[in-house]
Protein backbone atom coordinates (compact mmCIF):
# COMPACT_ATOMS: atom_id res chain seq x y z
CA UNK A 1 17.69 5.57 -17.24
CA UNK A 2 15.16 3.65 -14.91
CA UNK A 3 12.15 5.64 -13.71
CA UNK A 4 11.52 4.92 -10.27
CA UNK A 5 7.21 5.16 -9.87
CA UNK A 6 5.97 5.79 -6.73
CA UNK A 7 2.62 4.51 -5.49
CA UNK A 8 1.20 6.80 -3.21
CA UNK A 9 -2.57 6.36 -3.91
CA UNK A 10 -3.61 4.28 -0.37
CA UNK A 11 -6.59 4.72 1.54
CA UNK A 12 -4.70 4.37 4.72
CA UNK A 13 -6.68 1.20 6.45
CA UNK A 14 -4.07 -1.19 8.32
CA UNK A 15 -2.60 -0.34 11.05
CA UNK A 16 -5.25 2.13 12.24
CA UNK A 17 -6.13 3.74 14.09
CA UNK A 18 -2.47 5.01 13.69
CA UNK A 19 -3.09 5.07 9.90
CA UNK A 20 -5.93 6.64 8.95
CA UNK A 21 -7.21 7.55 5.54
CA UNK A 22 -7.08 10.91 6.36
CA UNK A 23 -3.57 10.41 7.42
CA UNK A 24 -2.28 6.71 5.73
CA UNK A 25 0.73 4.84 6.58
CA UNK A 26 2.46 6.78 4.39
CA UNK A 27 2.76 9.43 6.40
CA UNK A 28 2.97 8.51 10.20
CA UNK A 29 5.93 9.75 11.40
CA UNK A 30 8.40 7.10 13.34
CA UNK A 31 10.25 9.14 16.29
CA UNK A 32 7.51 11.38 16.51
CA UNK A 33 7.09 15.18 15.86
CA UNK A 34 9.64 15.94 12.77
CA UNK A 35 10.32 12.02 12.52
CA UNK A 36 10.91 10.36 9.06
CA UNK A 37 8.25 8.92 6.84
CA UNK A 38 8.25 5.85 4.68
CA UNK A 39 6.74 8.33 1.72
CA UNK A 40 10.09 10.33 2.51
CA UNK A 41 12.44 7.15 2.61
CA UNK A 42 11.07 6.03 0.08
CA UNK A 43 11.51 8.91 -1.98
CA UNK A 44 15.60 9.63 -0.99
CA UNK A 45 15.99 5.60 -1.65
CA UNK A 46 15.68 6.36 -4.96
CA UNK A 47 16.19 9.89 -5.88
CA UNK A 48 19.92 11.06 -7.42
CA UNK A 49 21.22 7.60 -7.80
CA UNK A 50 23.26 6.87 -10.93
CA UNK A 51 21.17 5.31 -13.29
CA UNK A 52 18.14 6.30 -11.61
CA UNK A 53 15.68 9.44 -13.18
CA UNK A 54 13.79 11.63 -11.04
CA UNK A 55 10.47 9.94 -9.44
CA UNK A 56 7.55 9.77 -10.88
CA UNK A 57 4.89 9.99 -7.58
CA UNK A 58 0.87 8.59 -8.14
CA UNK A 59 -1.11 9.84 -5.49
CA UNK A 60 -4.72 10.38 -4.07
CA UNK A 61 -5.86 13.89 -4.81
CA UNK A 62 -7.09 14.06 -1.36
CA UNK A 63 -3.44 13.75 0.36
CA UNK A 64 -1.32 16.30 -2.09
CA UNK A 65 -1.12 18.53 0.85
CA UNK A 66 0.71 16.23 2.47
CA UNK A 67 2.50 14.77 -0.49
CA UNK A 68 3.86 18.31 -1.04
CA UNK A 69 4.84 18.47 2.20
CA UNK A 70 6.70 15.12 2.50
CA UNK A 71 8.54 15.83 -1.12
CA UNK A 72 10.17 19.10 1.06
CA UNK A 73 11.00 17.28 3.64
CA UNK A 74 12.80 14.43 1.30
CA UNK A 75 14.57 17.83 -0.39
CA UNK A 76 13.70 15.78 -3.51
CA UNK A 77 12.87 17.01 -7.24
CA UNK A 78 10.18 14.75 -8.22
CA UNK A 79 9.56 14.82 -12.52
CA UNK A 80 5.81 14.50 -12.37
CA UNK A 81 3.16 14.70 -9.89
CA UNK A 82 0.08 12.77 -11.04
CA UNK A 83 -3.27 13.01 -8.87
CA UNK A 84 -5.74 10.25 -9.11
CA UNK A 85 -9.13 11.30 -8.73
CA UNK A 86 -10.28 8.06 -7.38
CA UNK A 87 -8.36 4.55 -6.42
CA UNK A 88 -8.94 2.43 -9.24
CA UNK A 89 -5.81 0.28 -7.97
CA UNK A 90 -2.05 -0.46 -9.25
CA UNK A 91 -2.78 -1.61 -12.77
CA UNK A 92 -4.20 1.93 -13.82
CA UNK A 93 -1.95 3.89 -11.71
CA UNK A 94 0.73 2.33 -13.20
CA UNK A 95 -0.83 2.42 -16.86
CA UNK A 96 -0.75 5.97 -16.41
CA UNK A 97 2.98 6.49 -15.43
CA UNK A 98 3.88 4.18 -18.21
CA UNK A 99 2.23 6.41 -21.16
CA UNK A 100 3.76 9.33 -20.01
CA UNK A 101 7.01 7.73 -19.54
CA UNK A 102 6.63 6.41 -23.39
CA UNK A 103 5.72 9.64 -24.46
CA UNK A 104 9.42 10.56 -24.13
CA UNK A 105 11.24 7.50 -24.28
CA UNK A 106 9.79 4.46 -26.03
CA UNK A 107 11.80 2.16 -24.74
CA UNK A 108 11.37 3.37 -20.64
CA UNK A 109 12.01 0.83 -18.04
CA UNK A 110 10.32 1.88 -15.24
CA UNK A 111 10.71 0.74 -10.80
CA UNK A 112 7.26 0.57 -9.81
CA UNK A 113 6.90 0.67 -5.91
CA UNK A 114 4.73 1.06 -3.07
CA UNK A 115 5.64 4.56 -0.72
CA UNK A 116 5.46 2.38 2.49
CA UNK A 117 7.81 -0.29 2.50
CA UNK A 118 10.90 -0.10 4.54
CA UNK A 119 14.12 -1.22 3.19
CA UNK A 120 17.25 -1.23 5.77
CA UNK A 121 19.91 -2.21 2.60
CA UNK A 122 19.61 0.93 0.34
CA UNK A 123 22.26 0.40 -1.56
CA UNK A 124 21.58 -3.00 -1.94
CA UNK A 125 18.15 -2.50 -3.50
CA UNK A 126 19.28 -0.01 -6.04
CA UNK A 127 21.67 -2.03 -7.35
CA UNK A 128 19.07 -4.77 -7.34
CA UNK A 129 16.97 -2.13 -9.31
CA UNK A 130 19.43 -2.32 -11.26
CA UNK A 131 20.21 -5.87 -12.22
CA UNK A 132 16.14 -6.22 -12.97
CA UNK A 133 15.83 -3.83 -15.48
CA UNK A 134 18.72 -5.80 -17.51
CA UNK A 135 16.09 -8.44 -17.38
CA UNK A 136 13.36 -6.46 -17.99
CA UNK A 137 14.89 -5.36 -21.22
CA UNK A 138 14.55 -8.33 -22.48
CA UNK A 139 10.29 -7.43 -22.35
CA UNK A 140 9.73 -9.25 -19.16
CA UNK A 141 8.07 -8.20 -16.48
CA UNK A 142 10.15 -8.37 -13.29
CA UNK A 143 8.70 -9.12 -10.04
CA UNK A 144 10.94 -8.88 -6.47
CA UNK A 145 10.16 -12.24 -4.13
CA UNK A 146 11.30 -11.96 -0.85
CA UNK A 147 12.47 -15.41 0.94
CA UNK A 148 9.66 -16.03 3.63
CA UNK A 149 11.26 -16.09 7.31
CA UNK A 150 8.01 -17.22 8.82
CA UNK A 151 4.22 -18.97 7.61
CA UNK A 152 2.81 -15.49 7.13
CA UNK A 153 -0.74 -15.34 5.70
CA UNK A 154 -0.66 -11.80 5.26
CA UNK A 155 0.91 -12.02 1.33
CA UNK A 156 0.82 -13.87 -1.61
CA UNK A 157 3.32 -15.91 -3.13
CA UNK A 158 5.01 -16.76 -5.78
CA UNK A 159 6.37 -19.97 -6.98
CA UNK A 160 10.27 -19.91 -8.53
CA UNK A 161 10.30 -21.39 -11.79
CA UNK A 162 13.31 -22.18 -13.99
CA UNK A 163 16.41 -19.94 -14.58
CA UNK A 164 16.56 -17.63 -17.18
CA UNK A 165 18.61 -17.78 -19.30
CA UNK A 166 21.73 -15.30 -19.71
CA UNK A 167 20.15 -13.73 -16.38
CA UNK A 168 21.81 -15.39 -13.37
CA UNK A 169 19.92 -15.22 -10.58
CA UNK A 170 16.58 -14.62 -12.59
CA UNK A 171 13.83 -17.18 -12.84
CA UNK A 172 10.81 -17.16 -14.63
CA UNK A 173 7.35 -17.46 -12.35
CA UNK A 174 5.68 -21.59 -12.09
CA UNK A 175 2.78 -19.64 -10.07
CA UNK A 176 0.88 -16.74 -8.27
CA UNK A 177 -0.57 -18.18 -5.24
CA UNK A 178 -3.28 -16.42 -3.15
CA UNK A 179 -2.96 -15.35 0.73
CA UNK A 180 -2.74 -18.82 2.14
CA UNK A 181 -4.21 -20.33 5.33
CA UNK A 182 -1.70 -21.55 7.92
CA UNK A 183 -1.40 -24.69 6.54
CA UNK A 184 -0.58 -23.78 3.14
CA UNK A 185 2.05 -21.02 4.66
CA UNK A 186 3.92 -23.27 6.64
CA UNK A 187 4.22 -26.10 3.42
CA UNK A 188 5.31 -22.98 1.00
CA UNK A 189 7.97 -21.76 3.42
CA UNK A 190 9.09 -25.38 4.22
CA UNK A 191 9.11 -26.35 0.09
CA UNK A 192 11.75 -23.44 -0.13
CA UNK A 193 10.93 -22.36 -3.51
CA UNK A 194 8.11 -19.71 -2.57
CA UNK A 195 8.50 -16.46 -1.91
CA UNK A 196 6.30 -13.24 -0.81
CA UNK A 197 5.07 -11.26 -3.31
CA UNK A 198 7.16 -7.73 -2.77
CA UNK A 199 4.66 -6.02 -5.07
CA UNK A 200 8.01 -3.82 -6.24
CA UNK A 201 8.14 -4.29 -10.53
CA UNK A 202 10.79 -3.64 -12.81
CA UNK A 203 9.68 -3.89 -16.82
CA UNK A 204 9.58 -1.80 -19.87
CA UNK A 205 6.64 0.85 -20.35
CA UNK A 206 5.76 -0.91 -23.73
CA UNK A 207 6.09 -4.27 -22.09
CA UNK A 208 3.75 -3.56 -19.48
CA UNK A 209 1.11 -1.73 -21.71
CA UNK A 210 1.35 -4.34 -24.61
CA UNK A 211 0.54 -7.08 -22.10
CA UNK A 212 -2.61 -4.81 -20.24
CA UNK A 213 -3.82 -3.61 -23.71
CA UNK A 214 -3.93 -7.34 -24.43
CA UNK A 215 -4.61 -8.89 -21.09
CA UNK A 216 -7.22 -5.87 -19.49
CA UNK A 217 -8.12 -3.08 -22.42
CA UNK A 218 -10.81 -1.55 -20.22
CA UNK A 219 -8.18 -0.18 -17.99
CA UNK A 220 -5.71 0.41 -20.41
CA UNK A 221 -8.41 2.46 -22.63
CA UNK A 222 -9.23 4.49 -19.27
CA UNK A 223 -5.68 5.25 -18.27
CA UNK A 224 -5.17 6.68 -22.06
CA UNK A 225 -8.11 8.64 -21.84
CA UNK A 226 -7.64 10.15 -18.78
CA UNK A 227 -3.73 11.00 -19.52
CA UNK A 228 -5.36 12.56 -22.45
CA UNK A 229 -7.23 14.81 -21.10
CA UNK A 230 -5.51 15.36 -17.83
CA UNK A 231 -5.10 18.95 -16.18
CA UNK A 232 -1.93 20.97 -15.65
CA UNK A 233 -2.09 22.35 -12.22
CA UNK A 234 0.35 23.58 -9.83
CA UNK A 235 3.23 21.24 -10.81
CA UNK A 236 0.95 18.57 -11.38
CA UNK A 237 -0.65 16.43 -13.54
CA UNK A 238 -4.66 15.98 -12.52
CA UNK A 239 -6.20 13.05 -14.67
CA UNK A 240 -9.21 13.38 -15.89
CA UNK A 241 -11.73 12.04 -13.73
CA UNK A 242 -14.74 10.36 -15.99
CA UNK A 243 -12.12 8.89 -18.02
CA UNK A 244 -10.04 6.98 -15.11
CA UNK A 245 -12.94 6.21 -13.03
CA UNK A 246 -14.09 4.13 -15.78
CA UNK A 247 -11.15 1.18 -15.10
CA UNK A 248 -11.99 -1.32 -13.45
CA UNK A 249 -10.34 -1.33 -10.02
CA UNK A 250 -7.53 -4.14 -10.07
CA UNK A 251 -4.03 -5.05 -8.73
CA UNK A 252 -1.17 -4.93 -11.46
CA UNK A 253 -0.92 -8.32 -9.99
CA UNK A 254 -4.76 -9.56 -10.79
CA UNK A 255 -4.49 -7.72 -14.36
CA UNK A 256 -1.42 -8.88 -15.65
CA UNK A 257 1.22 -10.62 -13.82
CA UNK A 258 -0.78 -13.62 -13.09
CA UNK A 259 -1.87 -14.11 -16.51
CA UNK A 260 1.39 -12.84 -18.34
CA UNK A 261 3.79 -15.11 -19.97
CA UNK A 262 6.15 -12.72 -19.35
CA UNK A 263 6.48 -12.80 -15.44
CA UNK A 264 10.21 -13.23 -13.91
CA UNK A 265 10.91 -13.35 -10.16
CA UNK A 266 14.42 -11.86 -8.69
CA UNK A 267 15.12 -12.59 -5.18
CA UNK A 268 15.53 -9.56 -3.40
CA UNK A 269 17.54 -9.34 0.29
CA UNK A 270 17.66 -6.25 1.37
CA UNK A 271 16.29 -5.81 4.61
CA UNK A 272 12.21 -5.90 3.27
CA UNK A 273 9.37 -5.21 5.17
CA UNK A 274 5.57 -3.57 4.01
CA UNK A 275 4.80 -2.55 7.78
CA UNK A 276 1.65 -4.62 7.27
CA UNK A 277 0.52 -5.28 10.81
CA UNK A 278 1.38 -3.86 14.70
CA UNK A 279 3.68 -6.88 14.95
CA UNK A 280 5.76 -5.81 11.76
CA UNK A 281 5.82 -1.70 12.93
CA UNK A 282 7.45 -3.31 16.30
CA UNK A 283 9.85 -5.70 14.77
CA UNK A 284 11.30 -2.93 11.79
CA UNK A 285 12.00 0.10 14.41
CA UNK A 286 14.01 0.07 17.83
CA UNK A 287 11.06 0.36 20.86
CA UNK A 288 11.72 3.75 21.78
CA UNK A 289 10.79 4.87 17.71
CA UNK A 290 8.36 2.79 18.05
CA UNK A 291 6.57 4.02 21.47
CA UNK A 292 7.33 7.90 19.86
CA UNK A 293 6.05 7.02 16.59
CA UNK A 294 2.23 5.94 18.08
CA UNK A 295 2.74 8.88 20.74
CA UNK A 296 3.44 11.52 18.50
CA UNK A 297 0.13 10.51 16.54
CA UNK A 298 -2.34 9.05 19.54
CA UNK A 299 -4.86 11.17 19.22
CA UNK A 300 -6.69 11.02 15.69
CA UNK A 301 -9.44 13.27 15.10
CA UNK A 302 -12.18 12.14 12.33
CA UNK A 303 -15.45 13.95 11.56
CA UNK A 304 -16.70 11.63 13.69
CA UNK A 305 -14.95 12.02 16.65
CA UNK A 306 -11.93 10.79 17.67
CA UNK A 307 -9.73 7.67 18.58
CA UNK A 308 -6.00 7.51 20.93
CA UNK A 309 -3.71 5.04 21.21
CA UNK A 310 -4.44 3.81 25.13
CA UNK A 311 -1.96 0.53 25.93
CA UNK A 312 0.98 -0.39 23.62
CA UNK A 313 2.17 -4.53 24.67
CA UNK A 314 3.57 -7.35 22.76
CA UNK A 315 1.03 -9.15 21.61
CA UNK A 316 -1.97 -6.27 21.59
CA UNK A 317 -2.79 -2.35 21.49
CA UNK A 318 -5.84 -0.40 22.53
CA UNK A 319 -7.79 2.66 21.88
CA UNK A 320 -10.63 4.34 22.75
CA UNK A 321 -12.59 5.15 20.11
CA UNK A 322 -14.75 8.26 21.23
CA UNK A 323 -17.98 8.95 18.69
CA UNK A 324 -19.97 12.15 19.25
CA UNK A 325 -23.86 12.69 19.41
CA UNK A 326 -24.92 11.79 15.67
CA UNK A 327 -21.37 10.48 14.31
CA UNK A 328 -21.23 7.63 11.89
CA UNK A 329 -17.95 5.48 12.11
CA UNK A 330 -18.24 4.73 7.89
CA UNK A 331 -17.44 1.15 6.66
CA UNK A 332 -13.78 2.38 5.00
CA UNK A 333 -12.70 3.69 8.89
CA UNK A 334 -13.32 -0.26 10.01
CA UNK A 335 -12.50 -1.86 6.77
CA UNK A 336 -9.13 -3.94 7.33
CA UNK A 337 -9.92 -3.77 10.78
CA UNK A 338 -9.87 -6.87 13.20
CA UNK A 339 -10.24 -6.59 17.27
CA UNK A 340 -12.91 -6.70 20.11
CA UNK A 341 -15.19 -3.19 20.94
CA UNK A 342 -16.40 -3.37 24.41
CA UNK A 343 -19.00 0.02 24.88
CA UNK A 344 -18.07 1.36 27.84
CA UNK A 345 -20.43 4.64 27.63
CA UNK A 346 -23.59 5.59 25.59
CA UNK A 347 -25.14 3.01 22.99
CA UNK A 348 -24.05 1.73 19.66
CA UNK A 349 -26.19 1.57 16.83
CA UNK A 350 -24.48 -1.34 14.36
CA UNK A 351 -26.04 -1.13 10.38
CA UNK A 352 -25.36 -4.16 8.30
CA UNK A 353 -27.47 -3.85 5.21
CA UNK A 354 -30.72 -3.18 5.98
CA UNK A 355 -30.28 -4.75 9.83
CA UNK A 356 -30.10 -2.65 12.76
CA UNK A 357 -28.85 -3.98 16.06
CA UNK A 358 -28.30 -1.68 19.52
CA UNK A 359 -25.55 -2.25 21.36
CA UNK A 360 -25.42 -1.22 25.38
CA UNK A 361 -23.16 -0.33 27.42
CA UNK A 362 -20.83 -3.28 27.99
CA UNK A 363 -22.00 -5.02 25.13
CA UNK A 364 -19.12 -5.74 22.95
CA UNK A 365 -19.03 -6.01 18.92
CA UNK A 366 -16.24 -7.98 16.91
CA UNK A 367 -14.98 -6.41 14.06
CA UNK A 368 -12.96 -7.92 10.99
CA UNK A 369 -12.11 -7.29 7.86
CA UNK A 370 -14.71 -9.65 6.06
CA UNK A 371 -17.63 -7.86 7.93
CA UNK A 372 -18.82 -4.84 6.42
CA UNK A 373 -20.79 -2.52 8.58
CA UNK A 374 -20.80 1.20 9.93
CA UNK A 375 -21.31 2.12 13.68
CA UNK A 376 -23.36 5.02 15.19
CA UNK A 377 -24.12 6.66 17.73
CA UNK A 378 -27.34 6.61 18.62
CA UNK A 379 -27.83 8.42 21.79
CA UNK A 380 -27.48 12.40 23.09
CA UNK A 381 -24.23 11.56 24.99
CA UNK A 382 -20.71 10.55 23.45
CA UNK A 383 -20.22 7.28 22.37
CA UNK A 384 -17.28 6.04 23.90
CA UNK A 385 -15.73 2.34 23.01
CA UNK A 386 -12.53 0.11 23.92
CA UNK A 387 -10.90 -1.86 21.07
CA UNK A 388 -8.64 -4.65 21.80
CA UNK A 389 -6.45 -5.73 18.37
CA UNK A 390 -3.93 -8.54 18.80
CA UNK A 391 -1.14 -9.08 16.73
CA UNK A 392 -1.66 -12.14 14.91
């Protein structure tokens, strides 16, 4: 049997300030009001398929209300519910699903996936699931490329390699190539032997620890310990949270796959999309899901304050972002962020490091994801700000 694994443990930062990490991607529901999920999709993809066991679901702590509430909705039976006590990133999350799954099977394969991916060809993909853990049970370590459409610089790549042998369609991995600039984009998609990196793994539990025992023992000796000593509670499975916070925080990509000799690529064309960016929420649902989907959730309250979706067009959406006297807008709330602020009431402290700078009304502050700051309000009225993100 394959053990679907579902990654679950996001903070939520694109597509804000829809997605919040209060409220992630995960769980914005498209339609509005009662609408479907990706968490729940994701979840009834995979769940009473021949072949396919019961999900395994890794999630934040923080969100099991709303994990709880999504696996009702999905009507589905997941086998284990394990809470991370912190994001330490997809090589320990995934560490931990494998021990348990060896604990009962040595020989496990297991479908590692993100929760927020959208897949139109469901059928398709499971049988794709499938055909990749043949190959995994071989001990490689199967990787899903999707065949770029356009230069995106939003994902890695990976270079096809040779065929593998006995596995048609298989190939073994030449390279792992970083987030390219638009140059490099346009000359992997026009080379035709690069695909985006799905982040969706087939392999065998053993495989996977043998290779991050060997490859990154610091987070395969947290993962143990904290599976060790993990809590019982409710249905779930709480890991211990000393143990686990000691692995270092790293991609199952950055651990292992790009270091592994044991890295295969299967094309997979099935209708793929992460729902990365505005631009790829507007192309995978019909305009009317996706004008509900932002109305039903336009108004986002934070401790903060508040933001709501103002202006929805093709190449840009706005918000106000509304601070209160004494609210901090913290670093993770902008982090992944790109657009323009323009303050149109009150002033805006901005805190990099140790700088302070103040901000009037009609002043205007660019944010990105490479700047790290936090925003405040430093006056006795509410803060009240415009951002402008384009689609790019």
């Amino acid at each position: 049997m394959i053990i679907p694994v579902v990654l679950a443990g996001g903070a939520g930062t694109r597509l804000w300030p829809l997605s919040t990490p209060e409220r992630p991607k995960p769980f914005i529901r498209f339609g509005g009001g009662d609408g479907g999920t990706l968490l729940a999709a994701t979840l009834r993809r995979v769940a009473g398929k021949d072949g396919l066991a019961a999900p395994v679901i890794v999630a934040n702590a923080d969100h099991r209300p709303l994990i709880v509430e999504e696996i009702a909705r999905a009507n589905v039976v997941p086998q284990t519910l394990i809470l991370e006590p912190v994001a330490r990133g997809t090589a320990a999350a995934v560490a931990v699903a494998a021990l348990l799954a060896q604990r009962n099977d040595p020989l496990a394969v297991l479908a590692v996936m993100p929760c927020d991916h959208l897949v139109e060809d469901e059928p398709a993909f499971v049988e794709a699931l499938r055909q990749a853990a043949r190959v995994a049970e071989t001990d490689t370590l199967v990787l899903f490329g999707i065949r770029p459409t356009v230069a995106h610089t939003g994902y890695g790549y990976i270079r096809q390699g040779a065929p593998l042998d006995g596995h048609a369609g298989a190939f073994a991995v030449a390279a792992f190539c970083e987030k390219p600039d638009r140059a490099r984009a346009e000359a992997y998609v026009a080379a035709g032997d690069y695909f985006w990196n799905s982040g969706i793994f087939v392999m065998r539990a053993c495989t996977y620890l043998a290779e991050l025992q060997r490859l990154a023992p610091h987070i395969h000796a947290a993962a143990h310990g904290a599976l060790a000593f993990a809590a019982k509670e409710d249905g779930a499975l709480r890991l211990e949270p000393t143990a686990f916070a000691a692995a270092p925080a790293m991609s199952i990509d950055r651990a292992v796959m790009e270091k592994t000799e044991r890295a295969a690529m299967l094309p997979l064309d099935v209708g793929w999309s992460d729902i990365g960016s505005w631009a790829a929420l507007r192309a995978a649902v019909s305009r009317n899901d996706y004008k509900s989907a932002v109305a039903g959730e336009a108004r986002q309250q934070h401790p903060w304050g508040y933001t709501e979706t103002l202006h929805l067009g093709e190449r840009f959406h706005a918000a106000l972002v509304h601070v209160k006297p004494g609210g901090i807008v913290p670093p993770h709330d902008l982090k992944c962020h790109r657009g323009h602020w323009v303050v149109v009431r009150g002033t805006t402290k901005v805190v990099t490091g140790d700088q302070e700078t103040l901000v009037p009304e009609n002043g205007s502050i660019d944010v990105s994801a490479e700047r790290l700051f936090r925003l405040e309000n430093a006056g006795e009225i509410p803060l009240e700000l415009i951002d402008v993100e384009r689609d790019i």
